[in-house]
Every structure is written in C-alpha cells, then in structure tokens.
N, C-alpha and C. Protein backbone atom coordinates (compact mmCIF):
# COMPACT_ATOMS: atom_id res chain seq x y z
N UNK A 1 12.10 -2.67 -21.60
CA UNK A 1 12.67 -3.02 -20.31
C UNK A 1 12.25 -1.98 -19.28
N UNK A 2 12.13 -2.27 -18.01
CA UNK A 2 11.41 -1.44 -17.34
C UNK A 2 12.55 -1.22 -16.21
N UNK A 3 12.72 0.18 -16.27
CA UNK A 3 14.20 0.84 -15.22
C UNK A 3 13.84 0.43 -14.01
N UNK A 4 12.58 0.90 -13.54
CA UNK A 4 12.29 0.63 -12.52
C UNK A 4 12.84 -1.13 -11.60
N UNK A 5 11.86 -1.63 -12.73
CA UNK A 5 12.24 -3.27 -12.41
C UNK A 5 13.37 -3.96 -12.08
N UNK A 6 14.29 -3.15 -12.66
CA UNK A 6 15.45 -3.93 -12.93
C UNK A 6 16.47 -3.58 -11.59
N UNK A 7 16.41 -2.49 -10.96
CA UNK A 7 16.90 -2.57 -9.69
C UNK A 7 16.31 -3.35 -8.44
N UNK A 8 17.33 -3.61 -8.20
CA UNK A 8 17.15 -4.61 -7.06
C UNK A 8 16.75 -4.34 -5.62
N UNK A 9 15.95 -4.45 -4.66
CA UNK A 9 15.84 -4.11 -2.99
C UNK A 9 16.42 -4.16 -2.23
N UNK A 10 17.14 -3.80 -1.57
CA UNK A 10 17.95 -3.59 -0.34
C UNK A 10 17.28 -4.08 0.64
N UNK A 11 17.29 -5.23 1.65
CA UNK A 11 17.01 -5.81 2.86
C UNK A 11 17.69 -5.07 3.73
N UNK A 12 17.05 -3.89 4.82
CA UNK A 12 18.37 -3.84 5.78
C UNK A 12 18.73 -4.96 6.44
N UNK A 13 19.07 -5.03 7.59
CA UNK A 13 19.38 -5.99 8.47
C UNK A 13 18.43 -6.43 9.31
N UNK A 14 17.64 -5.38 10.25
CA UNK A 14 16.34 -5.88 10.55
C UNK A 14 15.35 -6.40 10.30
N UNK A 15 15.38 -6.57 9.32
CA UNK A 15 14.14 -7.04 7.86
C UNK A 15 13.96 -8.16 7.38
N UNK A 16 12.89 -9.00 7.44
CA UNK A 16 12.66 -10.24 6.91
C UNK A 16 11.80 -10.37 6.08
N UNK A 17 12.33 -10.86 4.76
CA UNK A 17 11.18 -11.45 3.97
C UNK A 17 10.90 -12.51 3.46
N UNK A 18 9.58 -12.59 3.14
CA UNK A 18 9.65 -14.55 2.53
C UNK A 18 7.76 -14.32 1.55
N UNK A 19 8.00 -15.52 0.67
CA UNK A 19 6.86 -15.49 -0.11
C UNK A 19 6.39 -16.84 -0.09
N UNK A 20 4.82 -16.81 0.09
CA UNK A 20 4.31 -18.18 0.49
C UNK A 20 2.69 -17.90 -0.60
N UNK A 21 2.97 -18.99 -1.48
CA UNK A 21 1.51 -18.74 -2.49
C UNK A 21 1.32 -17.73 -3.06
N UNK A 22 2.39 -16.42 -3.73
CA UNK A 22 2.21 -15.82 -4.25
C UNK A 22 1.81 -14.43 -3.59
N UNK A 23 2.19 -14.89 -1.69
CA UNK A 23 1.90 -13.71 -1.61
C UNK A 23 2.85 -13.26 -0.58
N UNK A 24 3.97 -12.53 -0.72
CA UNK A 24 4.88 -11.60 0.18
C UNK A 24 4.45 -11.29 1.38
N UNK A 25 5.42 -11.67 2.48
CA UNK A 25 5.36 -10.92 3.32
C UNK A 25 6.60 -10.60 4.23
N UNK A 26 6.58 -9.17 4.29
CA UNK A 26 7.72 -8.52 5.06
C UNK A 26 7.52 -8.34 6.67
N UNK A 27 8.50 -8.66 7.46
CA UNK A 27 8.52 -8.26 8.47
C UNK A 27 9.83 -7.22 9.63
N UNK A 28 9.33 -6.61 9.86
CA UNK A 28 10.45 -5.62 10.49
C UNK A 28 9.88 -5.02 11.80
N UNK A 29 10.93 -3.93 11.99
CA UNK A 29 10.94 -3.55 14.16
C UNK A 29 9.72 -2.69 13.73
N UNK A 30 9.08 -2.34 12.72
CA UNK A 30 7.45 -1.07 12.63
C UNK A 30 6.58 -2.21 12.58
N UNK A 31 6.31 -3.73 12.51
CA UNK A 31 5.62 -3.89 11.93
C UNK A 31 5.52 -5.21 10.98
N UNK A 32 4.25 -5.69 10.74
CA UNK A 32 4.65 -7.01 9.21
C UNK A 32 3.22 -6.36 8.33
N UNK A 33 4.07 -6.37 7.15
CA UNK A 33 3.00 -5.87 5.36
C UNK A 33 3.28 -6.96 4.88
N UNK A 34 1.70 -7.64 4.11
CA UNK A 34 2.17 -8.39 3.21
C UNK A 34 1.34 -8.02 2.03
N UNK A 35 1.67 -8.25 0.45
CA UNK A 35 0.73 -8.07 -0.80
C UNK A 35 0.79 -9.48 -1.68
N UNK A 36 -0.04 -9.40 -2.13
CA UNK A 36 -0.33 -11.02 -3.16
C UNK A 36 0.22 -10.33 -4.70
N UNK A 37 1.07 -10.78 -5.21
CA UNK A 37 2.06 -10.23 -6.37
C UNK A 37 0.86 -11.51 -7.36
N UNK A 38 1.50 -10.68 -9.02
CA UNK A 38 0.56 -10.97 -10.00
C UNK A 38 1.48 -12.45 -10.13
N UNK A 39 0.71 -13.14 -11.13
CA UNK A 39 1.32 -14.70 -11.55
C UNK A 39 2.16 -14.44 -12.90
N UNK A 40 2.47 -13.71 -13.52
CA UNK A 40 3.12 -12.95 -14.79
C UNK A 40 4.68 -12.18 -14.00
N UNK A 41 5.26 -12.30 -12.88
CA UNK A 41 6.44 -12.07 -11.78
C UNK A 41 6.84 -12.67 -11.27
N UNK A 42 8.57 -12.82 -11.56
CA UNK A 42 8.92 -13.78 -10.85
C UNK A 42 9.72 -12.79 -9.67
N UNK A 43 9.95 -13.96 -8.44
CA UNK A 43 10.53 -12.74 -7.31
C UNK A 43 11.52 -13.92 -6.50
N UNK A 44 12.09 -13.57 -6.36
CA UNK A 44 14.14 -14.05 -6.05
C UNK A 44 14.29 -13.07 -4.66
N UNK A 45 14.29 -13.89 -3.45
CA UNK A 45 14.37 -13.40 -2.44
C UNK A 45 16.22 -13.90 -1.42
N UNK A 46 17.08 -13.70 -1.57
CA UNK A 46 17.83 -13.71 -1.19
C UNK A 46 18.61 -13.09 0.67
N UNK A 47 19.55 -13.07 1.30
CA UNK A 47 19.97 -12.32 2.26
C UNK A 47 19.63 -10.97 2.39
N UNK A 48 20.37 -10.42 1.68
CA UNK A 48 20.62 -8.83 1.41
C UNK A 48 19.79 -8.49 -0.12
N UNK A 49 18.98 -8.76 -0.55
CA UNK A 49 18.50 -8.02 -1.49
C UNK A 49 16.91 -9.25 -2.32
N UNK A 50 15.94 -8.24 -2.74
CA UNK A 50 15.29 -8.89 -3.66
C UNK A 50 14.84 -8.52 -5.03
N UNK A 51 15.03 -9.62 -5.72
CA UNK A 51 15.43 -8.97 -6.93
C UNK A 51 13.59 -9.89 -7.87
N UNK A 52 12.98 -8.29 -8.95
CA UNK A 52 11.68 -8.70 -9.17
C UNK A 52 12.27 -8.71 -11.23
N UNK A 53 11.64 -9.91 -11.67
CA UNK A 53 11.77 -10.24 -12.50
C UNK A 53 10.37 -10.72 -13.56
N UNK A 54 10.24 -10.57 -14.84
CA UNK A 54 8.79 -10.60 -15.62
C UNK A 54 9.30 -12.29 -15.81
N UNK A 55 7.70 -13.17 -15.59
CA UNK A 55 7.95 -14.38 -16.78
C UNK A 55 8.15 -14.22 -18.01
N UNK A 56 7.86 -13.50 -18.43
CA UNK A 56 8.15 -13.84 -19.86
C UNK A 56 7.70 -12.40 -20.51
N UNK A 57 8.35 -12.46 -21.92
CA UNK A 57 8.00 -10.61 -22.41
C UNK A 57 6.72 -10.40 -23.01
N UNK A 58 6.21 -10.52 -22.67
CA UNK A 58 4.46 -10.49 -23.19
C UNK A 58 4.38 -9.04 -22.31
N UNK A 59 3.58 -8.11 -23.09
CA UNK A 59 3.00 -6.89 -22.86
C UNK A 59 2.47 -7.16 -20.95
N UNK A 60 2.07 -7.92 -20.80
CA UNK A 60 1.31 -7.93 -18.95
C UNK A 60 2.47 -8.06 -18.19
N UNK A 61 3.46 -8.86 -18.21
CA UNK A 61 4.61 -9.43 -17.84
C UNK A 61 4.87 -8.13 -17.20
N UNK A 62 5.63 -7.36 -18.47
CA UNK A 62 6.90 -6.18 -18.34
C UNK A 62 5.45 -5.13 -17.82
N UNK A 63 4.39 -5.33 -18.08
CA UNK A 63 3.83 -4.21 -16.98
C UNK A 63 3.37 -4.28 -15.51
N UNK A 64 3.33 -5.47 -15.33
CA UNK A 64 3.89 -5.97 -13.81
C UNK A 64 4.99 -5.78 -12.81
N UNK A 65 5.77 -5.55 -13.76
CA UNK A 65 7.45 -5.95 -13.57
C UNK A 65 7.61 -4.66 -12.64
N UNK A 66 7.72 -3.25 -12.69
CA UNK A 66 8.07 -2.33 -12.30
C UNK A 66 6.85 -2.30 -11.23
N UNK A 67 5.70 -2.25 -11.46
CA UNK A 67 4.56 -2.13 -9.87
C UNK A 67 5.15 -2.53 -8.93
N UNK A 68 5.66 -4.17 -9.75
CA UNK A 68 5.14 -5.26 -8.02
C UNK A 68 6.90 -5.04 -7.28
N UNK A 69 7.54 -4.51 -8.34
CA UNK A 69 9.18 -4.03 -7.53
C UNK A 69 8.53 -2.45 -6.52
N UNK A 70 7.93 -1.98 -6.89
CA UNK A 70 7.70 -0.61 -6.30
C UNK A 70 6.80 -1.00 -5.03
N UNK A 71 5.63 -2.27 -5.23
CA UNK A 71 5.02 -2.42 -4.34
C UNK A 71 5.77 -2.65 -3.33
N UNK A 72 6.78 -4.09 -3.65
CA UNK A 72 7.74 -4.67 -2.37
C UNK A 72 8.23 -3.51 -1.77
N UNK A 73 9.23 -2.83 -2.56
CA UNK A 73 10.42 -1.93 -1.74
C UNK A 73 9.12 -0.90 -1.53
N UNK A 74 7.81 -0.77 -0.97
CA UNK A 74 7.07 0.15 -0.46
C UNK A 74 7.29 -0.49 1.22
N UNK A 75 6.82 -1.73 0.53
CA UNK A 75 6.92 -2.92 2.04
C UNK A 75 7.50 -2.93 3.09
N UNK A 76 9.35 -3.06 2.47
CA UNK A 76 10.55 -2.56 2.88
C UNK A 76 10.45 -1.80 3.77
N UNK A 77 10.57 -0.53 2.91
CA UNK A 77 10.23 0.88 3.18
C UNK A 77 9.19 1.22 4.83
N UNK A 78 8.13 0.64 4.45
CA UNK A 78 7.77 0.92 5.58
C UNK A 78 7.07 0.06 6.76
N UNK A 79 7.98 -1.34 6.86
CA UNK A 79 8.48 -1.82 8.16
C UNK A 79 9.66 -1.33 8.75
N UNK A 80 10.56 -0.65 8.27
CA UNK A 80 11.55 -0.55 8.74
C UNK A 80 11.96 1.25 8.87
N UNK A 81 11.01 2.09 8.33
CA UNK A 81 10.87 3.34 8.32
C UNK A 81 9.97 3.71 9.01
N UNK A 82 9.07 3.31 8.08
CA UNK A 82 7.64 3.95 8.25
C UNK A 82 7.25 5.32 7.16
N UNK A 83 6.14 5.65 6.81
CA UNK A 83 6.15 6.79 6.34
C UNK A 83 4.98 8.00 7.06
N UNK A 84 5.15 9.30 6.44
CA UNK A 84 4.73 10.04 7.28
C UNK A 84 4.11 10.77 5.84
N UNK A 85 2.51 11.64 6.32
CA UNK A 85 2.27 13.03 5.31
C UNK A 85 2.23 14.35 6.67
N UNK A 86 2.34 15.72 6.18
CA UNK A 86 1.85 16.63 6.78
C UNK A 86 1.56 17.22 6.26
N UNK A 87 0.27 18.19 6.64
CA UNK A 87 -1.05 18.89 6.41
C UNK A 87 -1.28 19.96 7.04
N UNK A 88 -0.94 21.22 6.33
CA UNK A 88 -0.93 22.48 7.01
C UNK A 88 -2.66 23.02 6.78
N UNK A 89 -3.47 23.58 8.05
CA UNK A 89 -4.60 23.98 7.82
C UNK A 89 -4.02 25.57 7.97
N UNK A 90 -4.43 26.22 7.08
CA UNK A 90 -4.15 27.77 6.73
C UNK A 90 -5.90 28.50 7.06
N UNK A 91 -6.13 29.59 7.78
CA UNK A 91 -7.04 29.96 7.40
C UNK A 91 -7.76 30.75 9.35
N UNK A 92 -8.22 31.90 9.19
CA UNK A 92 -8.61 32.36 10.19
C UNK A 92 -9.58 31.63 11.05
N UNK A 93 -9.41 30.63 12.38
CA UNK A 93 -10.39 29.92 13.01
C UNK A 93 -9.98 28.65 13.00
N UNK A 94 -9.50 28.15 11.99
CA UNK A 94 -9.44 26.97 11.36
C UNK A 94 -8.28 26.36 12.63
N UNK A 95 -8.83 25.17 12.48
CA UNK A 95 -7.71 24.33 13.42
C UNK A 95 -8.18 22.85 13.70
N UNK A 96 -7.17 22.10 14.06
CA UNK A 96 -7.37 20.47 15.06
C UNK A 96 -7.13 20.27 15.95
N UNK A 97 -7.51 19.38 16.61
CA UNK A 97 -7.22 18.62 17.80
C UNK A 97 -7.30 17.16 18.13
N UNK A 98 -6.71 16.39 18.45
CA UNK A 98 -7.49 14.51 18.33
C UNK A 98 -8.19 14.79 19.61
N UNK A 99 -9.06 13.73 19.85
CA UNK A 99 -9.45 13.66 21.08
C UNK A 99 -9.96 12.10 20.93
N UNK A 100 -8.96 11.60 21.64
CA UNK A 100 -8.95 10.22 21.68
C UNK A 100 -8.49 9.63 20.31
N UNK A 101 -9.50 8.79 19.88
CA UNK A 101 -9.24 8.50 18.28
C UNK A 101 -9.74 8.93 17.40
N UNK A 102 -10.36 9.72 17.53
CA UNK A 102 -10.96 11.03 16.40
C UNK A 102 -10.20 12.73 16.51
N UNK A 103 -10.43 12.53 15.26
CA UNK A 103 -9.58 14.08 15.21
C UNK A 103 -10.57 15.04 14.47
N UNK A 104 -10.75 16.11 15.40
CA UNK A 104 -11.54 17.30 14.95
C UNK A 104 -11.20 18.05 14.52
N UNK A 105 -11.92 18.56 13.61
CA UNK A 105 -11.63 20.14 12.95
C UNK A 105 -12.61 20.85 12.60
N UNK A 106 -12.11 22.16 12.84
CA UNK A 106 -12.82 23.34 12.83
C UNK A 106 -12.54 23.96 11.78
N UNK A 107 -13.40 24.01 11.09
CA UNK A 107 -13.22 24.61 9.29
C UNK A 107 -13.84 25.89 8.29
N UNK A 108 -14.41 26.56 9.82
CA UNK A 108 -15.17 27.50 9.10
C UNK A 108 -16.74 27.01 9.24
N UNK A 109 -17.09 25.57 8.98
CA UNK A 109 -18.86 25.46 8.90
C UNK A 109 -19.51 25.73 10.29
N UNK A 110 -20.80 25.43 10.43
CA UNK A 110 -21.75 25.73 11.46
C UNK A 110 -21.42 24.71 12.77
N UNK A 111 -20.43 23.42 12.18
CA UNK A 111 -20.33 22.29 12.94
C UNK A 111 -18.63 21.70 13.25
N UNK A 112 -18.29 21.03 13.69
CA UNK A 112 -17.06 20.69 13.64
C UNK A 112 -16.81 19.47 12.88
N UNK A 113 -16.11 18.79 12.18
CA UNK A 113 -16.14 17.88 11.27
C UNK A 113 -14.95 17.03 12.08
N UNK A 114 -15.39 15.84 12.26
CA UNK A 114 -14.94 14.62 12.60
C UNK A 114 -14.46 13.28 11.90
N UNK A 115 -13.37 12.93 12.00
CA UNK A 115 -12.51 11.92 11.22
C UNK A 115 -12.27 11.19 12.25
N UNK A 116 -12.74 9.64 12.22
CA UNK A 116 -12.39 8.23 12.74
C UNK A 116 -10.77 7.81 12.14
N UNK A 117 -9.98 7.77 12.68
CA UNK A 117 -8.72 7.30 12.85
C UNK A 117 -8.69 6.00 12.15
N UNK A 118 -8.15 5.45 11.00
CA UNK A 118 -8.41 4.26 10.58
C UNK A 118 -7.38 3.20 11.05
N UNK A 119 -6.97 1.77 11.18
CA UNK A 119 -6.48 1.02 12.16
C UNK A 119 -4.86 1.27 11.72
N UNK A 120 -3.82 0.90 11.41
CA UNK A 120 -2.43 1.15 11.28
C UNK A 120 -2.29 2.71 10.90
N UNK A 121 -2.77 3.77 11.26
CA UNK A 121 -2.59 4.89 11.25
C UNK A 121 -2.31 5.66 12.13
N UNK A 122 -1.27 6.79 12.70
CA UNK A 122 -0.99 7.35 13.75
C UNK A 122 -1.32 8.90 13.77
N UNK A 123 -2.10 9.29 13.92
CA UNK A 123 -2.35 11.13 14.00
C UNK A 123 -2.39 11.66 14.98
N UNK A 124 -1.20 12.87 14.81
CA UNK A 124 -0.88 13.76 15.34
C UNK A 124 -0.92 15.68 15.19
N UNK A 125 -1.22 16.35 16.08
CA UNK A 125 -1.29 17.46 16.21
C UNK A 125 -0.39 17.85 16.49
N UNK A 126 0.64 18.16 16.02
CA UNK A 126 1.57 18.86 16.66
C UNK A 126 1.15 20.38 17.11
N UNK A 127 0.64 21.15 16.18
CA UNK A 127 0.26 22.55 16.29
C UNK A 127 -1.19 22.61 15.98
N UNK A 128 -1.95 23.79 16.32
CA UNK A 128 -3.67 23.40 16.46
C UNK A 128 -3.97 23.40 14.54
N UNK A 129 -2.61 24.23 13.72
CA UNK A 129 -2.78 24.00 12.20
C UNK A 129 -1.96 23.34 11.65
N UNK A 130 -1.01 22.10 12.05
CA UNK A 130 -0.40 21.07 11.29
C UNK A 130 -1.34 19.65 11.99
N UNK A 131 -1.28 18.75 11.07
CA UNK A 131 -1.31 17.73 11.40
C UNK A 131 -0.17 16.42 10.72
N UNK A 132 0.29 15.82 11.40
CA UNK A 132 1.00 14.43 11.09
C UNK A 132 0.45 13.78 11.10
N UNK A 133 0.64 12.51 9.79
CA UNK A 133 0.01 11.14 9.76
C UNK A 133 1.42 10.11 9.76
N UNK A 134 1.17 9.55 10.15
CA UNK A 134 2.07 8.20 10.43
C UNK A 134 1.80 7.32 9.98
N UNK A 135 2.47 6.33 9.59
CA UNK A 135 1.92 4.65 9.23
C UNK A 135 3.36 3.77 8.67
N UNK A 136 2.82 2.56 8.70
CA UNK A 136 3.38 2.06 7.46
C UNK A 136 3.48 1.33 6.59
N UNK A 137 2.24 1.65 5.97
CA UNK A 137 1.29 1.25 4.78
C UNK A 137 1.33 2.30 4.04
N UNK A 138 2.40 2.93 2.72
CA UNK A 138 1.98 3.93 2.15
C UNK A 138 0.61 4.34 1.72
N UNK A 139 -0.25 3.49 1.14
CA UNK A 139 -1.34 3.61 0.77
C UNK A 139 -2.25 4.28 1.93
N UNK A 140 -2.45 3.35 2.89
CA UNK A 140 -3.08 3.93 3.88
C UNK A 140 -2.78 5.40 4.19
N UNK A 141 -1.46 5.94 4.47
CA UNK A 141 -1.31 7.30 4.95
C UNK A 141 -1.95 8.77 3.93
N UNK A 142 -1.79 7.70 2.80
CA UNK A 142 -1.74 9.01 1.85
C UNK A 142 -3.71 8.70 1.87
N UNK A 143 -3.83 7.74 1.46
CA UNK A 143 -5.37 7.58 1.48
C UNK A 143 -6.06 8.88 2.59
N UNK A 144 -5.64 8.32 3.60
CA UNK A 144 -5.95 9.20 4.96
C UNK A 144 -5.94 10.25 4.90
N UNK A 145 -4.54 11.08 4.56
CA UNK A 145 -4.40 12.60 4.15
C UNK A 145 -5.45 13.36 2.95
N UNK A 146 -5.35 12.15 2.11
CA UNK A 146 -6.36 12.70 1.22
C UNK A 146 -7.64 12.93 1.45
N UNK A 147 -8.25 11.97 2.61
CA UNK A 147 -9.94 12.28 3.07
C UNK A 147 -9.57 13.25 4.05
N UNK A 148 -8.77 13.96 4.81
CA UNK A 148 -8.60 14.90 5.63
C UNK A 148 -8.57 16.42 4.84
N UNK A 149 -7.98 15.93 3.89
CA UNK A 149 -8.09 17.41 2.85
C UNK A 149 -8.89 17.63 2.19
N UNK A 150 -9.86 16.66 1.85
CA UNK A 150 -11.16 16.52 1.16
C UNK A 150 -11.80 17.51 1.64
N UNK A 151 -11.89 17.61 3.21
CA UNK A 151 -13.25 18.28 4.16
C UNK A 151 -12.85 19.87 3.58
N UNK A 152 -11.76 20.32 3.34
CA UNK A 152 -12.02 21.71 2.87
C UNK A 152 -10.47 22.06 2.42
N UNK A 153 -10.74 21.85 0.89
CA UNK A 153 -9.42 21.79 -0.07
C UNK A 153 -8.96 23.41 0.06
N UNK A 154 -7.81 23.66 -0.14
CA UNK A 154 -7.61 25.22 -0.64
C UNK A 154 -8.36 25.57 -1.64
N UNK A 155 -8.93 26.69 -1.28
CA UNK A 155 -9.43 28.03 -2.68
C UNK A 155 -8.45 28.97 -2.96
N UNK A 156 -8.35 29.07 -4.45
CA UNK A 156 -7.45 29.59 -4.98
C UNK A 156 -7.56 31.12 -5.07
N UNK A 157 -8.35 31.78 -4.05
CA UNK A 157 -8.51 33.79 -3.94
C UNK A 157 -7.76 33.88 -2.18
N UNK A 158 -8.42 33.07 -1.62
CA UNK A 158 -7.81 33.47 -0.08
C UNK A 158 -6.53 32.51 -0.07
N UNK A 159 -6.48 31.42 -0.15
CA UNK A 159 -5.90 30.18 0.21
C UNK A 159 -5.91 29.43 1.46
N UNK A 160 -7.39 29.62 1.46
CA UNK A 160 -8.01 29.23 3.11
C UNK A 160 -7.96 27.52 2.42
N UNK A 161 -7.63 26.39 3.75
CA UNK A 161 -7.96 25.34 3.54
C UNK A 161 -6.95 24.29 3.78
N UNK A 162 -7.37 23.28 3.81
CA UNK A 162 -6.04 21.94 4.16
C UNK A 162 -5.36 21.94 3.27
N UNK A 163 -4.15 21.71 3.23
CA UNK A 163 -3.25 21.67 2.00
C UNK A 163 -1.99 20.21 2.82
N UNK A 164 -1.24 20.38 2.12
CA UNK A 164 -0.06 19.28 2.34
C UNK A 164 0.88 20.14 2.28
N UNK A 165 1.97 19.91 3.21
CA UNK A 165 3.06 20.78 3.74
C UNK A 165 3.52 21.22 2.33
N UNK A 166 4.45 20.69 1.43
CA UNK A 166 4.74 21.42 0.25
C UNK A 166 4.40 21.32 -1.03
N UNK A 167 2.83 21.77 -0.45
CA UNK A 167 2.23 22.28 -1.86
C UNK A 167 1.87 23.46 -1.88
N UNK A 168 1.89 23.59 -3.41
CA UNK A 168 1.96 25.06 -3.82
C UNK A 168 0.31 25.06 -3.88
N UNK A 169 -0.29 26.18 -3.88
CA UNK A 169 -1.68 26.82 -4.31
C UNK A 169 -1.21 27.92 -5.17
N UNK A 170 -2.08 27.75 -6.59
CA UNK A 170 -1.81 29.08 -7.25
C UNK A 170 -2.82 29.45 -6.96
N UNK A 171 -2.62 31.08 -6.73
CA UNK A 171 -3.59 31.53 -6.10
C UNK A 171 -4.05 32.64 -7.77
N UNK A 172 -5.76 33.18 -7.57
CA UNK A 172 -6.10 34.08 -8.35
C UNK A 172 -6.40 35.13 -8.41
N UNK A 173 -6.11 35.89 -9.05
CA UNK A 173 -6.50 37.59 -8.73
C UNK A 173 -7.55 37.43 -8.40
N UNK A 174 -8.34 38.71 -7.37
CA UNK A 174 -9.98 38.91 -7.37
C UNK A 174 -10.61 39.99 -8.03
N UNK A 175 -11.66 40.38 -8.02
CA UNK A 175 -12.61 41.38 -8.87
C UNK A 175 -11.89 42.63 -9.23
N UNK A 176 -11.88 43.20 -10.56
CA UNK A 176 -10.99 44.49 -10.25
C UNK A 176 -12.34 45.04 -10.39
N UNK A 177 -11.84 46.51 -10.36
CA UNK A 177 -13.13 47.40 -10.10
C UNK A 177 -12.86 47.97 -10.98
C-alpha cells in the first residue's frame, strides 16, 4: 500500500479541478497546470478534496498510485501558491543582474554567462548574490535553478560558486606543507 497514495488533496476554495481524457487539469488565481495521468489510476474528483486510487494491485498500478497523487497535489500546490528556489552566488566578483529577460552573471570567466528566462518562470535579483526563481510548475523552477547552478557549482576548498540557499558544501582541507 502506498502512504503516499492514500491521502487525499485538499481543494482550497479558489481552486478548480476537472479531468477530461485522462488528462487533469487544475485551475487557480496563479494560473491553470494540467498532466495526462497513467491508465493503471483511478482519480475521484469531488468539492473539497481529490482522492487518487490504483486499478487494480498489479505491481504498475500501486507504482503509479503515489506519483500521480504527488503529481496532482504539485498542481494544487502551485496554482494556488506557487513555488519558489533561491540561489546564493558566494565568491569574490561574482554576481547577477536580469536585464530584461536574460539574466547575467559574472562568474569569474573571461566572459559573462547568459541565461534566457524560460516561459512560466519569474527571476529575480533581489541582491547582486541571491537570485529568486518563481513559478508554478515545480518542475520547471527547479529545472531552471538547476541550469543556473550548473554554470559554476561550488568547489569544495574555497566554496566559491552557485549554491541553493540551504545547502550545505562540505568543504576540504588544502595542501599541508
């Protein structure tokens, strides 16, 4: 039985959902997400809550069962939230700025490295070394954060580099003499 599965979604009040051919779609005040759920799930959409259920107990079923509940209440989640990452750039020089719909950074190389803004995504600078991502498409945000940290991960002697607000870097001793 899958824990996950078996709890049910909370609709706030703003929130509408409905399923047409197998494929969900939520709508709320951020926004409308929709995903195409597997044919091995059944899904019970009610007022106040939706509740995700396996056809039948066959090994694919019950491993469906907990995704496509996590997918929806992602859905939920962020029409009516939204979600956010932040990204601390650590490091002498180092910094961002958007300018327009690209956001630059300065990373240490010979050049400045440039990121195209992808479409339901919101980036922000708050400080020239944090950045905020917005959205609400979990996938998308984190996707995003992750090619932003790509351009120059932490090294583990200085701890120069993009990181995500609370993550740790273990850092390593350097050369003894």
């Amino acid at each position: 039985m899958s824990r996950i599965g078996k709890k049910s979604i909370n609709i706030p009040d703003n929130v509408k959902a409905s399923i047409i051919d197998r494929v969900i779609t939520v709508t709320g005040p951020k926004g409308e997400l929709s995903a195409e759920l597997s044919d091995d799930i059944l899904v019970e959409i009610s007022e106040t809550e939706i509740n995700v259920m396996p056809k039948n107990l066959e090994k694919k079923s019950k491993s469906f069962w907990g995704l496509s509940r996590t997918i929806i209440s992602n859905l939920v989640a962020g029409v009516s939230e939204g979600f956010s990452k932040t990204l601390e750039i650590q490091g002498v020089g180092y910094r961002a700025q958007m300018q327009g719909n690209v956001l630059q950074l300065a990373l240490g190389f010979s050049h400045d490295v440039k990121y195209d803004v992808p479409d339901g995504i919101d980036i922000k600078c708050l400080k020239p070394t944090e950045i905020q991502i917005d959205g609400i498409d979990k996938q998308k945000v984190g996707q995003a954060a992750a090619e932003i940290r790509r351009f120059r991960p932490p090294e583990p002697y200085k701890g120069k580099g993009i990181r995500y607000k609370d993550e740790y870097v273990f850092r390593k001793e350097g050369k003894k003499k």
